[in-house]
Protein backbone atom coordinates (compact mmCIF):
# COMPACT_ATOMS: atom_id res chain seq x y z
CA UNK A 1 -28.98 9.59 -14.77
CA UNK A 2 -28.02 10.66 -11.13
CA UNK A 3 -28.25 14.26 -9.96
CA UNK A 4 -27.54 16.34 -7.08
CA UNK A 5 -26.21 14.16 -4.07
CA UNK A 6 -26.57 10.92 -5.37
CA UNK A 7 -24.13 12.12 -7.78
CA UNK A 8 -21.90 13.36 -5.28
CA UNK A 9 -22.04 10.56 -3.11
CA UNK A 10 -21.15 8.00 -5.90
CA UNK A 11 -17.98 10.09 -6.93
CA UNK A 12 -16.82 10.28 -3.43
CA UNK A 13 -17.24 6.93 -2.56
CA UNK A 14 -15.22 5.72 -5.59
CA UNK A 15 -12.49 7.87 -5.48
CA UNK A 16 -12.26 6.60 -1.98
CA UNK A 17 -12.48 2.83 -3.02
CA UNK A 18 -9.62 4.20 -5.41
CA UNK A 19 -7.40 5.12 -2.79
CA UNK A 20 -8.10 2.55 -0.39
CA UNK A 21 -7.39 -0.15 -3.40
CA UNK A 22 -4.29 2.01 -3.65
CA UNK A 23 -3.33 2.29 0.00
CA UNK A 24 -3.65 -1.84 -0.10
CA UNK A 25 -1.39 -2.10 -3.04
CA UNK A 26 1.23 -0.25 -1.19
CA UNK A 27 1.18 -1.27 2.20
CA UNK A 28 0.66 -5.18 1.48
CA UNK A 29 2.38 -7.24 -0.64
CA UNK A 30 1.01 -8.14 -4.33
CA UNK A 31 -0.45 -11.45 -3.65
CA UNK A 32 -2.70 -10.43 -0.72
CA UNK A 33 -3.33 -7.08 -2.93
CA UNK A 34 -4.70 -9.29 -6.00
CA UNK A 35 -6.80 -11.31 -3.23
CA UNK A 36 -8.27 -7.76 -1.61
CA UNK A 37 -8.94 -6.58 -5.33
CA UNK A 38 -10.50 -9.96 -6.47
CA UNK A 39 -13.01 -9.76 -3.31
CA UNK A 40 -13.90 -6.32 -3.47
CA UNK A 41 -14.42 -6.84 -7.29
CA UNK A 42 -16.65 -9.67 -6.76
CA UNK A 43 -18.83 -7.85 -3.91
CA UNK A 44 -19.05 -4.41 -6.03
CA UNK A 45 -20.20 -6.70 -9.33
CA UNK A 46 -22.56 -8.38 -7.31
CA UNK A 47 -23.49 -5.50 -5.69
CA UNK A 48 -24.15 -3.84 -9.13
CA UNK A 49 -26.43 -6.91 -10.53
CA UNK A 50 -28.72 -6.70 -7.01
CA UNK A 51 -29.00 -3.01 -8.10
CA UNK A 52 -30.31 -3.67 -11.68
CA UNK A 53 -32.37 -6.31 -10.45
CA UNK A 54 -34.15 -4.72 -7.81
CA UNK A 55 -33.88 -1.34 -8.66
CA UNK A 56 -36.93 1.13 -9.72
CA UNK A 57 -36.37 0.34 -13.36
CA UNK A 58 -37.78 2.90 -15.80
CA UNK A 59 -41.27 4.41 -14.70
CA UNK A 60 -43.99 3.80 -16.56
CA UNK A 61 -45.20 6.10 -19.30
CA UNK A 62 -48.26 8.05 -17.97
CA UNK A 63 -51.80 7.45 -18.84
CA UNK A 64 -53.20 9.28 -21.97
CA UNK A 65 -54.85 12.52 -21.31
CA UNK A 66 -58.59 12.26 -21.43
CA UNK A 67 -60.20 12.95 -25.10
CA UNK A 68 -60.94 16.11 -25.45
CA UNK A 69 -65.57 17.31 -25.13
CA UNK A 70 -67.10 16.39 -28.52
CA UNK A 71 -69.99 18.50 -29.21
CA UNK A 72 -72.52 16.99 -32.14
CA UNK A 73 -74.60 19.60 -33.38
CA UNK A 74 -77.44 19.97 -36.29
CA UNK A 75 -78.33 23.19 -37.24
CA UNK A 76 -80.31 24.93 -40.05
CA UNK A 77 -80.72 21.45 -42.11
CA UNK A 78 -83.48 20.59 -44.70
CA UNK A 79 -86.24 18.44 -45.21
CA UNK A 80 -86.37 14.58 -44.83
CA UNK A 81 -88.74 12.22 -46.06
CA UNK A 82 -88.92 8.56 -44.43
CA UNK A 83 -91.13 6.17 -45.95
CA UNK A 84 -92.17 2.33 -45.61
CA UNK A 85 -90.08 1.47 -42.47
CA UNK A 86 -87.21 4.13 -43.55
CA UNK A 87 -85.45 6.71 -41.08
CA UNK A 88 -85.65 10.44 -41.68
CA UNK A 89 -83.75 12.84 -39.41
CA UNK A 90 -82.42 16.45 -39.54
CA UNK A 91 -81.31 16.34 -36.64
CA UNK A 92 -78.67 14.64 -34.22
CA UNK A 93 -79.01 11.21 -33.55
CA UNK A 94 -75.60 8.64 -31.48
CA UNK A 95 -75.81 6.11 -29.45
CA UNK A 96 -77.09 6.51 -25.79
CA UNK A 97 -73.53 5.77 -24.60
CA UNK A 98 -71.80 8.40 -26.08
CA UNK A 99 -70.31 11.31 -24.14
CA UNK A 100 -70.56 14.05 -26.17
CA UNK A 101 -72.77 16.86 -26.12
CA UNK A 102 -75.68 16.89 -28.87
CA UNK A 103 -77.91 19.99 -30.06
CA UNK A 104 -80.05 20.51 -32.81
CA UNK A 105 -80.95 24.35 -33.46
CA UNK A 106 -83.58 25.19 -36.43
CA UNK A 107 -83.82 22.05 -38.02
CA UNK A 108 -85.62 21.20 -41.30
CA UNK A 109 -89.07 19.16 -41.08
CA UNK A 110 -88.54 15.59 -40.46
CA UNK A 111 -91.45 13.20 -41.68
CA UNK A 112 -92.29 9.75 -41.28
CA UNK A 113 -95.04 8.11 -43.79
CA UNK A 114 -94.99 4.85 -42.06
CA UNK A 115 -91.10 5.17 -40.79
CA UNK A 116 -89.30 6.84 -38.18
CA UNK A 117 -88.72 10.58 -38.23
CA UNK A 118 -86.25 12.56 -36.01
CA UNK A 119 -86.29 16.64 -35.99
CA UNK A 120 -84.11 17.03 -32.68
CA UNK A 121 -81.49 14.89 -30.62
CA UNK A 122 -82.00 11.18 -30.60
CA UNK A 123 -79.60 9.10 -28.10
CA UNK A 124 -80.14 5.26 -28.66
């Protein structure tokens, strides 16, 4: 959609191809008028496709806004038992490529009778 003097401009250069297209009708005879109006036609039309072509198009849509700080937390949890090779953990554990923030606050005891026990924040 045009605005401001883009707008302006377009409206006052057609109503002035109007009355020039007009001004040839009248002083010219009809033949040589049909020729003028078949050559500016053409140029305008090609004009127009050039435009579409080569113009800026739509834009594209911006990027998505960045997520939001995610903020893993453990607190107050209970007991865990991990035996024979098993996992126990009352507390936070992600993978060491996340971006969040982790905390564990008062967590339960955590314990590991031949597995792996976590109480606090494990990233890995």
């Amino acid at each position: 959609m045009l605005h401001g003097w883009k707008k302006t401009a377009l409206v006052i250069a057609s109503a002035l191809l109007v009355l020039g297209m007009a001004a040839v009708w009248v002083w010219v005879d009809l033949d040589t008028a049909s020729g003028v109006a078949s050559v500016v036609g053409a140029v305008v039309g090609v004009a127009g496709l050039g435009c579409a072509l080569l113009g800026p198009g739509q834009s594209p849509p911006p990027p998505p806004p960045p997520p939001a700080p995610t903020t893993l937390r453990a607190t107050r949890t209970g007991r865990a038992t991990a035996r024979a090779g098993g996992t126990a953990n009352t507390g936070v554990s992600a993978p060491a490529t996340t971006s969040a923030d982790a905390a564990a606050e008062d967590t339960g005891d955590a314990e590991g009778d031949g597995g792996d026990a976590n109480t606090g924040v494990r990233l890995g």
